[in-house]
PDB file of N, CA and C in Angstrom:
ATOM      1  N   UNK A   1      91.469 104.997 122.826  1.00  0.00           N
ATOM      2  CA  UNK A   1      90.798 103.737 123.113  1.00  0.00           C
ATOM      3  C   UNK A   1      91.111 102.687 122.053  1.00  0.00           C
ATOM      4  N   UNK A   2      91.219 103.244 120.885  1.00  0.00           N
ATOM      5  CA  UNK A   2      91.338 101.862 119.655  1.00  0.00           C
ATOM      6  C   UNK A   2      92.689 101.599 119.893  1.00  0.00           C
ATOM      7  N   UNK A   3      94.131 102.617 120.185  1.00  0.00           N
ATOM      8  CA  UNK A   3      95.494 102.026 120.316  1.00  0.00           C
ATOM      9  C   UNK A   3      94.864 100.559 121.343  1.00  0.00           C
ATOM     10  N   UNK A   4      94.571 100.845 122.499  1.00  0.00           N
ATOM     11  CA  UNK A   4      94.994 100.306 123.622  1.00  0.00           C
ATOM     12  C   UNK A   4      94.188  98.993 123.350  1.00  0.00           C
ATOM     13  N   UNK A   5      92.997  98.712 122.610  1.00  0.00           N
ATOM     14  CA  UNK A   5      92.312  97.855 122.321  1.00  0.00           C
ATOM     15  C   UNK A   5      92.631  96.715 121.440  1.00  0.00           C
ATOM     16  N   UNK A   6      93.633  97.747 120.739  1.00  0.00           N
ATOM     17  CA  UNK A   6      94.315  96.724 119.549  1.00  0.00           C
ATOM     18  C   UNK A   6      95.479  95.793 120.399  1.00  0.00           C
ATOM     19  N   UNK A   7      96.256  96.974 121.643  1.00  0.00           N
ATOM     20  CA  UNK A   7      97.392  96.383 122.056  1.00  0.00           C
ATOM     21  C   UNK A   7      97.062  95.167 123.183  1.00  0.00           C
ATOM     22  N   UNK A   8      96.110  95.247 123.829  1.00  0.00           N
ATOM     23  CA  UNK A   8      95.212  94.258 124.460  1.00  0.00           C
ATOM     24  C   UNK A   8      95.122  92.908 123.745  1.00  0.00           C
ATOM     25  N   UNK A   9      94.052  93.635 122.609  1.00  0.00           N
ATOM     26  CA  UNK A   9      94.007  92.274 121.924  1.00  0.00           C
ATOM     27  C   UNK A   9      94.923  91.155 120.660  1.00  0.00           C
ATOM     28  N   UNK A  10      96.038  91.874 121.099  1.00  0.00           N
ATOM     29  CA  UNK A  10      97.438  91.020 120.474  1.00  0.00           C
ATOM     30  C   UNK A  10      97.717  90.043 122.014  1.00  0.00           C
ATOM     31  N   UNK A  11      97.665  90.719 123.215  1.00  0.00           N
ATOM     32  CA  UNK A  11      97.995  90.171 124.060  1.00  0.00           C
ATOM     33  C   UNK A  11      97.448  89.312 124.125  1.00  0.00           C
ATOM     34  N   UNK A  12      95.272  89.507 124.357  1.00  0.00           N
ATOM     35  CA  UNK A  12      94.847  88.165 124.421  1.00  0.00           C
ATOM     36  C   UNK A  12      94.895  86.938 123.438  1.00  0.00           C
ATOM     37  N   UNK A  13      95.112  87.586 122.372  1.00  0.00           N
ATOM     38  CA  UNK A  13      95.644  86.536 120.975  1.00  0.00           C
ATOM     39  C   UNK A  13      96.709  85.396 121.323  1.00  0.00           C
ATOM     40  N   UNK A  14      97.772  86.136 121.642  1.00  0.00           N
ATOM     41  CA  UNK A  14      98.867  85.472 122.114  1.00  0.00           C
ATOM     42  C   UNK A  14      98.682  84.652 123.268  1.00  0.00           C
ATOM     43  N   UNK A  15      98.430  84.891 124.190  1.00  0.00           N
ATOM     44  CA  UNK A  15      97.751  83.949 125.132  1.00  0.00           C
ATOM     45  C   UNK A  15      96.769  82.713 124.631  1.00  0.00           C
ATOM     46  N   UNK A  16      95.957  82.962 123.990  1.00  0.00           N
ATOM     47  CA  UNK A  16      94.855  81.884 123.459  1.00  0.00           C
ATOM     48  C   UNK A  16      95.906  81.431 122.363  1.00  0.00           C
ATOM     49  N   UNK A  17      96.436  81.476 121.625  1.00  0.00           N
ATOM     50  CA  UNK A  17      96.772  80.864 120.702  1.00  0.00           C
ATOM     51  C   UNK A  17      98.293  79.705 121.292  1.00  0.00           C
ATOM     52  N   UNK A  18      98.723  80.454 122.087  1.00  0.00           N
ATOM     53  CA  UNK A  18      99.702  79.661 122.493  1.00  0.00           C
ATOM     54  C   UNK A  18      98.633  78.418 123.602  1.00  0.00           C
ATOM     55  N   UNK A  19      97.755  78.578 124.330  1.00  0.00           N
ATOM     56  CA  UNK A  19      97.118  77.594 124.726  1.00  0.00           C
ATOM     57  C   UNK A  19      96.970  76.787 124.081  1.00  0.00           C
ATOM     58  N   UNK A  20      96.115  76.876 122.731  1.00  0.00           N
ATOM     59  CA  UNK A  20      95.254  75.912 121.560  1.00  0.00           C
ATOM     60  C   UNK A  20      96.351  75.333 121.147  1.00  0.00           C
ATOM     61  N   UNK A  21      97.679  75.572 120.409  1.00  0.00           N
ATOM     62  CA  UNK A  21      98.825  74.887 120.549  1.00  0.00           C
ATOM     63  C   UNK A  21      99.422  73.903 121.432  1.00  0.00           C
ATOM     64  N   UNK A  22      99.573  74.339 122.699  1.00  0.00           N
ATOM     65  CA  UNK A  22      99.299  73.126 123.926  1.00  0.00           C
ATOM     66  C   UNK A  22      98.621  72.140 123.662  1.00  0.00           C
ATOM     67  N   UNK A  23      97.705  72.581 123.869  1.00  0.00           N
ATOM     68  CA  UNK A  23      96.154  71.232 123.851  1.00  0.00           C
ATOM     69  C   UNK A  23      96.798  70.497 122.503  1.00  0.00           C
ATOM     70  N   UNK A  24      96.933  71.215 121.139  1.00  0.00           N
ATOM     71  CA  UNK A  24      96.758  70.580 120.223  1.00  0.00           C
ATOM     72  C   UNK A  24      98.093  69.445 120.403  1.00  0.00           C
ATOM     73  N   UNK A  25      98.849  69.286 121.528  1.00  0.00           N
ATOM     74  CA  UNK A  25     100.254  68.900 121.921  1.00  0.00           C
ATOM     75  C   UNK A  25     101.491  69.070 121.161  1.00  0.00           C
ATOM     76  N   UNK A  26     101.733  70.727 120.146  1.00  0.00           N
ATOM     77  CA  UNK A  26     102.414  70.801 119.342  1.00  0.00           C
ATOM     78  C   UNK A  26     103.566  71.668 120.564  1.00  0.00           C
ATOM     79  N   UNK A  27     104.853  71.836 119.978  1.00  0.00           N
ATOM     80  CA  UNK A  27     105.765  72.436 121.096  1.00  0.00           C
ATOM     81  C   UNK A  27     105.176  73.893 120.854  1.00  0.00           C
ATOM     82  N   UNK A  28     105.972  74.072 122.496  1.00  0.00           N
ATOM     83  CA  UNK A  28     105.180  75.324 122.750  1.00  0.00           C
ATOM     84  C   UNK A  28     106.140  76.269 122.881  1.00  0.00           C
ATOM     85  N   UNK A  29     107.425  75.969 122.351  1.00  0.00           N
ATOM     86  CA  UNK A  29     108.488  77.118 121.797  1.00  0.00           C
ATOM     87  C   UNK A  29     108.403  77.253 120.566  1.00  0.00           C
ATOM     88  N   UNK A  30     107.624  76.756 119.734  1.00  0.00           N
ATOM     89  CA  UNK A  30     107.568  77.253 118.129  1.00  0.00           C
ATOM     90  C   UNK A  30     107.979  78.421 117.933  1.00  0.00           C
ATOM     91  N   UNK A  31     109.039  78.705 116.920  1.00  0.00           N
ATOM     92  CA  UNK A  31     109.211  80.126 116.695  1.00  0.00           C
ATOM     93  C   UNK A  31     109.690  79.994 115.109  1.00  0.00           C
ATOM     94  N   UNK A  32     108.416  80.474 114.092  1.00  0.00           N
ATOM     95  CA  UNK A  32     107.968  80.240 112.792  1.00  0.00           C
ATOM     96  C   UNK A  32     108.919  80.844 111.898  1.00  0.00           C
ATOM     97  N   UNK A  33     109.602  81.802 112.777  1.00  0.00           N
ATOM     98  CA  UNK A  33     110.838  82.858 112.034  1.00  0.00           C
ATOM     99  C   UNK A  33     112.059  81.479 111.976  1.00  0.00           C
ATOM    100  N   UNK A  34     111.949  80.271 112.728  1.00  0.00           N
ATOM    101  CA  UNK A  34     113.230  79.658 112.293  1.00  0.00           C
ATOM    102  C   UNK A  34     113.404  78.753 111.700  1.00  0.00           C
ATOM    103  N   UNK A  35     114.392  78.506 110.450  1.00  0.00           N
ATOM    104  CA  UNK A  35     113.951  77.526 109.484  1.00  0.00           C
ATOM    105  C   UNK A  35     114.314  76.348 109.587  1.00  0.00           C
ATOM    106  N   UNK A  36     114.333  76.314 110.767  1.00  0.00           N
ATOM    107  CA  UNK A  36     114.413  74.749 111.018  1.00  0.00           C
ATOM    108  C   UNK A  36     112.546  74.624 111.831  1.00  0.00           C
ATOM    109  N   UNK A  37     112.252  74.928 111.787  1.00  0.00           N
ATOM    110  CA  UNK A  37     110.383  74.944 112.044  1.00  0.00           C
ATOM    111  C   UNK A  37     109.518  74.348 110.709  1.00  0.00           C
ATOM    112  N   UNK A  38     109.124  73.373 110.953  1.00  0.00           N
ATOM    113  CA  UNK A  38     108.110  72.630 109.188  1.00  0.00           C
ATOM    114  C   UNK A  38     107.394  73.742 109.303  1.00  0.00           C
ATOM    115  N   UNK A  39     107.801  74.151 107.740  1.00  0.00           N
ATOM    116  CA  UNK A  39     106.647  74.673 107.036  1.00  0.00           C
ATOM    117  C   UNK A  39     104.952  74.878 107.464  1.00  0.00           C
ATOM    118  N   UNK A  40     104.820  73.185 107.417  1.00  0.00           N
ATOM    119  CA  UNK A  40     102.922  73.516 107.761  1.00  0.00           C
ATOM    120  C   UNK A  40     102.902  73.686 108.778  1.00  0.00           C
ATOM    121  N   UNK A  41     103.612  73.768 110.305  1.00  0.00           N
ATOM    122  CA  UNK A  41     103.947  74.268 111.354  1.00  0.00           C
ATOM    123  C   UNK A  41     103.670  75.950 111.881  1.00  0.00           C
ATOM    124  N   UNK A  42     104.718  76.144 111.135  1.00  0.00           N
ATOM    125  CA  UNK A  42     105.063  78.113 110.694  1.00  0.00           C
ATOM    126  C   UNK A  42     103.716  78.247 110.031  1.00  0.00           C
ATOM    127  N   UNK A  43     103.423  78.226 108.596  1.00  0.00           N
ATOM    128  CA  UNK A  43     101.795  79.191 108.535  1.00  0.00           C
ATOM    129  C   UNK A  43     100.964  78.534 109.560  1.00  0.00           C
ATOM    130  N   UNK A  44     100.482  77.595 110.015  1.00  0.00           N
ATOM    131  CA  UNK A  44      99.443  76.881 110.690  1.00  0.00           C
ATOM    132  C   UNK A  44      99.510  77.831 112.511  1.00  0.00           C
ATOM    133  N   UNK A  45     100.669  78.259 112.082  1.00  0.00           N
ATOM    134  CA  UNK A  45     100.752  78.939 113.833  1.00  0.00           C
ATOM    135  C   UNK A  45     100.625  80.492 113.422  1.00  0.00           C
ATOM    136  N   UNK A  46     100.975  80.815 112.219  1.00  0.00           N
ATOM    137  CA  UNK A  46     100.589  82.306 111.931  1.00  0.00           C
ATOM    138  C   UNK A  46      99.255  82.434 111.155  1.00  0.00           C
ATOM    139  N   UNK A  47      98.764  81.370 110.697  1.00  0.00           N
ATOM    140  CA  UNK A  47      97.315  81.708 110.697  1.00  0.00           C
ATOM    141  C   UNK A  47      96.457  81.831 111.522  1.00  0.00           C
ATOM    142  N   UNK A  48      96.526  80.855 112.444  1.00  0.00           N
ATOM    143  CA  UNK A  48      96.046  81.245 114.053  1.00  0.00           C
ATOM    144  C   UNK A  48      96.106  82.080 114.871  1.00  0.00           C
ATOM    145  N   UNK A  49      97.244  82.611 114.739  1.00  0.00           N
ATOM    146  CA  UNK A  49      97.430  83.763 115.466  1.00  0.00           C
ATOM    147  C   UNK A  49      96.818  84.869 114.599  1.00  0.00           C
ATOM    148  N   UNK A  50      96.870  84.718 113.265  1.00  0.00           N
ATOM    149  CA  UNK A  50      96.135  86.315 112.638  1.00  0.00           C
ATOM    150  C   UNK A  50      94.632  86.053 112.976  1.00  0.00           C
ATOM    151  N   UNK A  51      94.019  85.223 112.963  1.00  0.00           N
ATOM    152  CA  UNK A  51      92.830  84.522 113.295  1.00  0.00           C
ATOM    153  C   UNK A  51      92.392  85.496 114.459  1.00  0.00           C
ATOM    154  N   UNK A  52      92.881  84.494 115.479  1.00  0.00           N
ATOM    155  CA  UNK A  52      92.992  85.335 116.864  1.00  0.00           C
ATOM    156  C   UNK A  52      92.778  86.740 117.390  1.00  0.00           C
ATOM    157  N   UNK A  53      94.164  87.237 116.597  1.00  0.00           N
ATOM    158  CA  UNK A  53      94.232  88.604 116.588  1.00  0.00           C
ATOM    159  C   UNK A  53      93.317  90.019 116.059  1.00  0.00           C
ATOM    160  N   UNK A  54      92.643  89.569 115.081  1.00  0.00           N
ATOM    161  CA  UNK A  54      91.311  89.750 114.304  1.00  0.00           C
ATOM    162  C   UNK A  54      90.489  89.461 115.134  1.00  0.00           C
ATOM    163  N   UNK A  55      89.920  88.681 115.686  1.00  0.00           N
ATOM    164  CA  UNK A  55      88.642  88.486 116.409  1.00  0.00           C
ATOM    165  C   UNK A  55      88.636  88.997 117.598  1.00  0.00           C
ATOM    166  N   UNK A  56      90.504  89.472 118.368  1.00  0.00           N
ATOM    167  CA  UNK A  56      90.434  89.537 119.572  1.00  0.00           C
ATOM    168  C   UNK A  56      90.499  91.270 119.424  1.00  0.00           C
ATOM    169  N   UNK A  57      91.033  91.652 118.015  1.00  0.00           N
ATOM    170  CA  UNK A  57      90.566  93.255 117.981  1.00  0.00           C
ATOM    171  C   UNK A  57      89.021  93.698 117.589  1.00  0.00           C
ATOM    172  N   UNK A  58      88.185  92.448 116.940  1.00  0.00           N
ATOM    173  CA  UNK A  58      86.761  93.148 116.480  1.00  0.00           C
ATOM    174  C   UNK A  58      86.213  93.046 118.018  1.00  0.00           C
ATOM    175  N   UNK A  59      86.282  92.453 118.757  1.00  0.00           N
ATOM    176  CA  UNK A  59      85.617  91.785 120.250  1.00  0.00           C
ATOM    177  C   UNK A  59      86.081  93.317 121.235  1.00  0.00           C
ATOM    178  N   UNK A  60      87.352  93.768 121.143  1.00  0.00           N
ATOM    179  CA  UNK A  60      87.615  94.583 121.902  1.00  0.00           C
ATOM    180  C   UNK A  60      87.267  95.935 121.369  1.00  0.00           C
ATOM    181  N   UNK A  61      87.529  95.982 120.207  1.00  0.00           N
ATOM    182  CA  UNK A  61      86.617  97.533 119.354  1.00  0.00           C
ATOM    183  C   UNK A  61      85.079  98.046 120.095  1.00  0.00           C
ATOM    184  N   UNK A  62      84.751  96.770 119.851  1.00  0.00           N
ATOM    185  CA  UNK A  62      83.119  96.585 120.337  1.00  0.00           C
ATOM    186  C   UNK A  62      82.863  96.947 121.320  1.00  0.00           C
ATOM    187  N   UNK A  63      83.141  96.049 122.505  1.00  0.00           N
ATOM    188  CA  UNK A  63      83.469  96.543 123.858  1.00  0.00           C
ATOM    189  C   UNK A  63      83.645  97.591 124.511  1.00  0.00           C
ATOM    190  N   UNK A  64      84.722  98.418 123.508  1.00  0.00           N
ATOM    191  CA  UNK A  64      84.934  99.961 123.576  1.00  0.00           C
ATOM    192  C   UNK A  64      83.844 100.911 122.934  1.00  0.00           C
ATOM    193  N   UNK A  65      83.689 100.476 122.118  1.00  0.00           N
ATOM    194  CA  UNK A  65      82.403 101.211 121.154  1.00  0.00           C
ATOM    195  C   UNK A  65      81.280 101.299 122.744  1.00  0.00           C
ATOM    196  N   UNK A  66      80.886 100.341 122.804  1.00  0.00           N
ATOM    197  CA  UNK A  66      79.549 100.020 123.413  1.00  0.00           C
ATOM    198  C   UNK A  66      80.048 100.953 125.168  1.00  0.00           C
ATOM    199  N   UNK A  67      80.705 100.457 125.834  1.00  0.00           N
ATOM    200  CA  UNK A  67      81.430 101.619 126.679  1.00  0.00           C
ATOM    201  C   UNK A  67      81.018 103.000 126.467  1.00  0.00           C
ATOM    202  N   UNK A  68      82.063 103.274 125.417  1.00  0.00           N
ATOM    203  CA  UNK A  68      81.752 104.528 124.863  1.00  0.00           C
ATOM    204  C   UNK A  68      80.331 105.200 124.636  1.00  0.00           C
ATOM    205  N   UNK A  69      79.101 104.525 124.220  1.00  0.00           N
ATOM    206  CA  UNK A  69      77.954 104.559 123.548  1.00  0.00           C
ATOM    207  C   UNK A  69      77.041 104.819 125.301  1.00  0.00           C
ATOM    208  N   UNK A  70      77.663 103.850 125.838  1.00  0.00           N
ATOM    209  CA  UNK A  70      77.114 104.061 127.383  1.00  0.00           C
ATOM    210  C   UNK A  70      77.445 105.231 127.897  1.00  0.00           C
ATOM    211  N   UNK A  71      78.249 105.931 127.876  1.00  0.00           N
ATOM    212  CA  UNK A  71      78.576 106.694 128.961  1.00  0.00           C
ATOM    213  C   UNK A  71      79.051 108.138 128.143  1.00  0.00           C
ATOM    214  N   UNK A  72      78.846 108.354 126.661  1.00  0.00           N
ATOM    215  CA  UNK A  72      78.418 109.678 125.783  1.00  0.00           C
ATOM    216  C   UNK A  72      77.189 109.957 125.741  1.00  0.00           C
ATOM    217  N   UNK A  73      76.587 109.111 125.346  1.00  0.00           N
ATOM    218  CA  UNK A  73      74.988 108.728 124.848  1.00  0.00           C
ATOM    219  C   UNK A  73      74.689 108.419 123.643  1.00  0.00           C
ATOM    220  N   UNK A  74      76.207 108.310 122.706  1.00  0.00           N
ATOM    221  CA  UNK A  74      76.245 108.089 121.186  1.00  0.00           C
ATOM    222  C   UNK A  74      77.883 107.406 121.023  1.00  0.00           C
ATOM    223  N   UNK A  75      77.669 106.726 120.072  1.00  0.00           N
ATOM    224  CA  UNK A  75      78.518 106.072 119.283  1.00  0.00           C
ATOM    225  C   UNK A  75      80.084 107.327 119.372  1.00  0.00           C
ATOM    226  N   UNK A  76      81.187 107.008 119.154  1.00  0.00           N
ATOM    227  CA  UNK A  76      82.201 107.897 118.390  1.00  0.00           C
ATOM    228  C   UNK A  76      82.184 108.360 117.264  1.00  0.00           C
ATOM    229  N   UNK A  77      82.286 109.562 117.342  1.00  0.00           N
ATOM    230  CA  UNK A  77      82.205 110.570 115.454  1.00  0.00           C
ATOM    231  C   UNK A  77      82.436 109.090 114.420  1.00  0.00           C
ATOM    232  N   UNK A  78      84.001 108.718 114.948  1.00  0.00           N
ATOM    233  CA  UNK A  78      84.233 107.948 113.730  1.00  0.00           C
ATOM    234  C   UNK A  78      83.200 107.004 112.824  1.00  0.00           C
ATOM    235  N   UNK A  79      82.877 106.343 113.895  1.00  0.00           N
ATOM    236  CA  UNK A  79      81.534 105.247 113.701  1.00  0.00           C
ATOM    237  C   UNK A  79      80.667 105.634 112.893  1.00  0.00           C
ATOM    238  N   UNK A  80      80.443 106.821 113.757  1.00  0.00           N
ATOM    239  CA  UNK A  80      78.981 107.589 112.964  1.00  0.00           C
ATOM    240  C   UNK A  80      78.826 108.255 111.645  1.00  0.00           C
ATOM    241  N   UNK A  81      80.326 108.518 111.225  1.00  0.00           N
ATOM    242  CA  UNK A  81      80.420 108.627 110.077  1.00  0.00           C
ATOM    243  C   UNK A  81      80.336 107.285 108.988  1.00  0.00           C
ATOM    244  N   UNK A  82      80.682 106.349 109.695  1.00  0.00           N
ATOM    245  CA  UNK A  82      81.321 105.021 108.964  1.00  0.00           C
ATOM    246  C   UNK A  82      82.505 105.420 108.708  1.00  0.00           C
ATOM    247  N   UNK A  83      83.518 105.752 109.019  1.00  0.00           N
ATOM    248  CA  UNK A  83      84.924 105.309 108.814  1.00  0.00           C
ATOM    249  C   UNK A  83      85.308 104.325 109.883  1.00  0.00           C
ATOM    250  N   UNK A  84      84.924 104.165 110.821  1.00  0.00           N
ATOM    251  CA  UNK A  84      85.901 103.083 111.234  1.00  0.00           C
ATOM    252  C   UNK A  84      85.261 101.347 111.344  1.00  0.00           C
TER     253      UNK A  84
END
């Protein structure tokens, strides 16, 4: 469940972040790996995206947790130990 949650929530990352880029009317082929891309461009699009990606794995952890919590009747070992 945590692989697939993490791999999810890169996806929804990527999706939202390339939107907010849109809106913000910046191009929407940015690709930060090339150095012809400004600087405050490149981090400003990889901070967002780590942003993203972070919130879109604590949101989906959860989700799964709580799933999980529903339909065991308890949390996952891991949890319950505090490791994860």
């Amino acid at each position: 469940m945590g692989t697939g949650s993490a791999v999810l929530a890169g996806v929804v990352a990527n999706v939202l972040v390339t939107k907010i880029w849109k809106k913000a009317g910046k191009d929407s082929t940015l690709d930060p790996r090339d150095p012809r891309t400004p600087w405050r461009d490149a981090v400003a699009f990889a901070a967002l995206t780590g942003l993203a990606a972070g919130a879109a794995k604590v949101l989906m952890t959860r989700k799964a947790a709580e799933y999980y919590e529903k339909s065991a009747g308890h949390l996952p070992q891991a949890m319950q130990e505090g490791e994860a």
